[in-house]
N, C-alpha and C. Protein backbone atom coordinates (compact mmCIF):
# COMPACT_ATOMS: atom_id res chain seq x y z
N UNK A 1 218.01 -162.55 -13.88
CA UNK A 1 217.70 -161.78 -15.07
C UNK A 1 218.95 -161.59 -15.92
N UNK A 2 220.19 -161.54 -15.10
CA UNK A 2 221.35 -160.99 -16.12
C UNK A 2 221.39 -162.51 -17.09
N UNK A 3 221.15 -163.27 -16.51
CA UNK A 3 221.40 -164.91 -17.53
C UNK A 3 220.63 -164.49 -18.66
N UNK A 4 219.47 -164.41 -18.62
CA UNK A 4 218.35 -164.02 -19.71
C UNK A 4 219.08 -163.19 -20.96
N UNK A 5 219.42 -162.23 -20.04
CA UNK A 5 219.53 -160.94 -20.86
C UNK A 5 221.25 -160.77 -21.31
N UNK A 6 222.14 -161.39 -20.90
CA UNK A 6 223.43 -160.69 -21.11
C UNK A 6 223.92 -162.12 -21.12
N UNK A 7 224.23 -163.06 -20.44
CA UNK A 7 225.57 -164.07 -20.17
C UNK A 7 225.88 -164.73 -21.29
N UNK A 8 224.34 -165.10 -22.22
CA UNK A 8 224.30 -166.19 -23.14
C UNK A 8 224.84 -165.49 -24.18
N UNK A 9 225.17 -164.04 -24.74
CA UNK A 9 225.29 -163.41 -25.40
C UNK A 9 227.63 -163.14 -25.05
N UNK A 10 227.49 -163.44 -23.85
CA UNK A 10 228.72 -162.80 -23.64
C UNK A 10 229.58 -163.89 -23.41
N UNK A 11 228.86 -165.16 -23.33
CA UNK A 11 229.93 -166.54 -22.83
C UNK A 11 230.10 -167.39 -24.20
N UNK A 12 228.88 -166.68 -25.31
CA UNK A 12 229.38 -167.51 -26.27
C UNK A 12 230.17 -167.13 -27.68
N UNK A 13 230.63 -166.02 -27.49
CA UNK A 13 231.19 -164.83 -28.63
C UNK A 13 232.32 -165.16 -28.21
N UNK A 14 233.19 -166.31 -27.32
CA UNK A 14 234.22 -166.29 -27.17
C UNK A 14 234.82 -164.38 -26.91
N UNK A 15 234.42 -164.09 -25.89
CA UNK A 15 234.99 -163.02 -25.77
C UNK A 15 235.51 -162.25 -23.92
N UNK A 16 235.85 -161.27 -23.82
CA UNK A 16 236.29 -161.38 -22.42
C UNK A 16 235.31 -160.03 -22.30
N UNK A 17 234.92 -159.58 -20.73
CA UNK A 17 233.76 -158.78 -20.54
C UNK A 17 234.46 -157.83 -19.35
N UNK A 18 234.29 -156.96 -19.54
CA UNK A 18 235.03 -155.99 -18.10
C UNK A 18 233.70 -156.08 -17.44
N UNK A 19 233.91 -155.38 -16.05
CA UNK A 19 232.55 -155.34 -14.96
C UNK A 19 231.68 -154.25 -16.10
N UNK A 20 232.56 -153.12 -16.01
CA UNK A 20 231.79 -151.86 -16.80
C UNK A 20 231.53 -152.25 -18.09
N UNK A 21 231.89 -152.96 -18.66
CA UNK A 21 230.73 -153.22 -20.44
C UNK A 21 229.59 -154.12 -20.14
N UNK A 22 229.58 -155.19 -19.09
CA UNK A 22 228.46 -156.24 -18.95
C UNK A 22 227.99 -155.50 -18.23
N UNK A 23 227.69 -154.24 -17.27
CA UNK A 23 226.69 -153.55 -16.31
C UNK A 23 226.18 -152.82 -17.67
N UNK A 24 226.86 -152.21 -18.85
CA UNK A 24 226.40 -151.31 -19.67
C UNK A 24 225.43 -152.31 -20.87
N UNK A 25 225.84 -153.42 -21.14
CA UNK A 25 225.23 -154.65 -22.04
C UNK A 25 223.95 -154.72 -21.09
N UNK A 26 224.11 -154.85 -20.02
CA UNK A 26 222.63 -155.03 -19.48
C UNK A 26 221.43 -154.22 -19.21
N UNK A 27 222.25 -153.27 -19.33
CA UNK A 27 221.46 -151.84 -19.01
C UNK A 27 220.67 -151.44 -20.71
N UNK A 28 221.38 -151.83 -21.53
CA UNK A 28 221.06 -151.55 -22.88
C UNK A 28 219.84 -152.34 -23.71
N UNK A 29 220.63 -154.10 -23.16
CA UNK A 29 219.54 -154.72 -23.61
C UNK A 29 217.92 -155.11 -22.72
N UNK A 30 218.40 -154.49 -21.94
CA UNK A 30 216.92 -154.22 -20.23
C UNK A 30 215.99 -152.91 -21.45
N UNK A 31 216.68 -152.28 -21.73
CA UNK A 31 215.90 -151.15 -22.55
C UNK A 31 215.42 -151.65 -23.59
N UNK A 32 215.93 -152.07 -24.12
CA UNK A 32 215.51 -152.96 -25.54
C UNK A 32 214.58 -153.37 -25.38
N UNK A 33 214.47 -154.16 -24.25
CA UNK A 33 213.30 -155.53 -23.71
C UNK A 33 212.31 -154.74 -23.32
N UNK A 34 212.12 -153.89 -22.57
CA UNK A 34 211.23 -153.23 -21.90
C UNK A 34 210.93 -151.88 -22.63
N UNK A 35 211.17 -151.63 -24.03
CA UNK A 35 210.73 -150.79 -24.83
C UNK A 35 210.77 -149.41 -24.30
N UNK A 36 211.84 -149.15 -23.41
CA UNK A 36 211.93 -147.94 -23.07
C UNK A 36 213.27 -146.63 -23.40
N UNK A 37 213.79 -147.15 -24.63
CA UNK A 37 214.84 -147.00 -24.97
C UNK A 37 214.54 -145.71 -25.83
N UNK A 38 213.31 -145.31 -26.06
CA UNK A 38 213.02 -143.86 -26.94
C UNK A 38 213.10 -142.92 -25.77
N UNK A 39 212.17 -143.43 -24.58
CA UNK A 39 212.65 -142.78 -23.43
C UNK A 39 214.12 -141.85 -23.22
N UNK A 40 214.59 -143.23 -22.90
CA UNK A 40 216.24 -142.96 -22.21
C UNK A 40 217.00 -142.07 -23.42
N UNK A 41 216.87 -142.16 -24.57
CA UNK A 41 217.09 -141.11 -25.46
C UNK A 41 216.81 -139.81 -25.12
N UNK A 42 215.46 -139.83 -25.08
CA UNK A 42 214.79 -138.17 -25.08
C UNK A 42 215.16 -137.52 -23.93
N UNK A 43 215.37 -138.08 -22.75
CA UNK A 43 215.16 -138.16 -21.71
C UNK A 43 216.40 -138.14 -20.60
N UNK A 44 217.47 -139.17 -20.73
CA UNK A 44 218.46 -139.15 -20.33
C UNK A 44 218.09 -139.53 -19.35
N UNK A 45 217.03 -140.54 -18.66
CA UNK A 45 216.67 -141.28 -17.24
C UNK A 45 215.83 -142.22 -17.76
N UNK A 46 216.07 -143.43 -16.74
CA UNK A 46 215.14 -144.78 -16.76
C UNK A 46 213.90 -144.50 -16.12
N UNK A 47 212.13 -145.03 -16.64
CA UNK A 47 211.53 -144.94 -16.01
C UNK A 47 211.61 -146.16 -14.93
N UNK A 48 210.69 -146.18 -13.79
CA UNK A 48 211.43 -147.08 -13.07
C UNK A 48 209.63 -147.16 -12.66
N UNK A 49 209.03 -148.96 -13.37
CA UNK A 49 207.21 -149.15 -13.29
C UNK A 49 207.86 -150.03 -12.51
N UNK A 50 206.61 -150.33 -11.88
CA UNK A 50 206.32 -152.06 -11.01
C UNK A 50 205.34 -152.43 -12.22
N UNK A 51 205.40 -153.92 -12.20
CA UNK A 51 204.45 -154.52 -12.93
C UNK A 51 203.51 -154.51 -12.07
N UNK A 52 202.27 -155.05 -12.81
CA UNK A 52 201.35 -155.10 -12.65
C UNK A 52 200.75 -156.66 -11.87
């Protein structure tokens, strides 16, 4: 999943990535994707579904 969501974004900006900004890039754009980011606003916690 991190390929999907973070690598292609971070290997091609020519740029360098600490552990702690690519755990936080993923965590951000996981919210994005999964539309739960009004949540984590209001809320200050991830819901945590199983699919279906």
């Amino acid at each position: 999943m991190n390929d999907l969501l973070v690598s292609d974004r971070q290997k091609h900006q020519g740029m360098s990535w600490s552990e702690r900004g690519s755990i936080a890039l993923a965590a951000l754009e996981a919210l994005k994707r999964n539309n739960e980011y009004q949540h984590w606003f209001e809320y200050h916690e991830i819901e945590l579904k199983q699919a279906a």
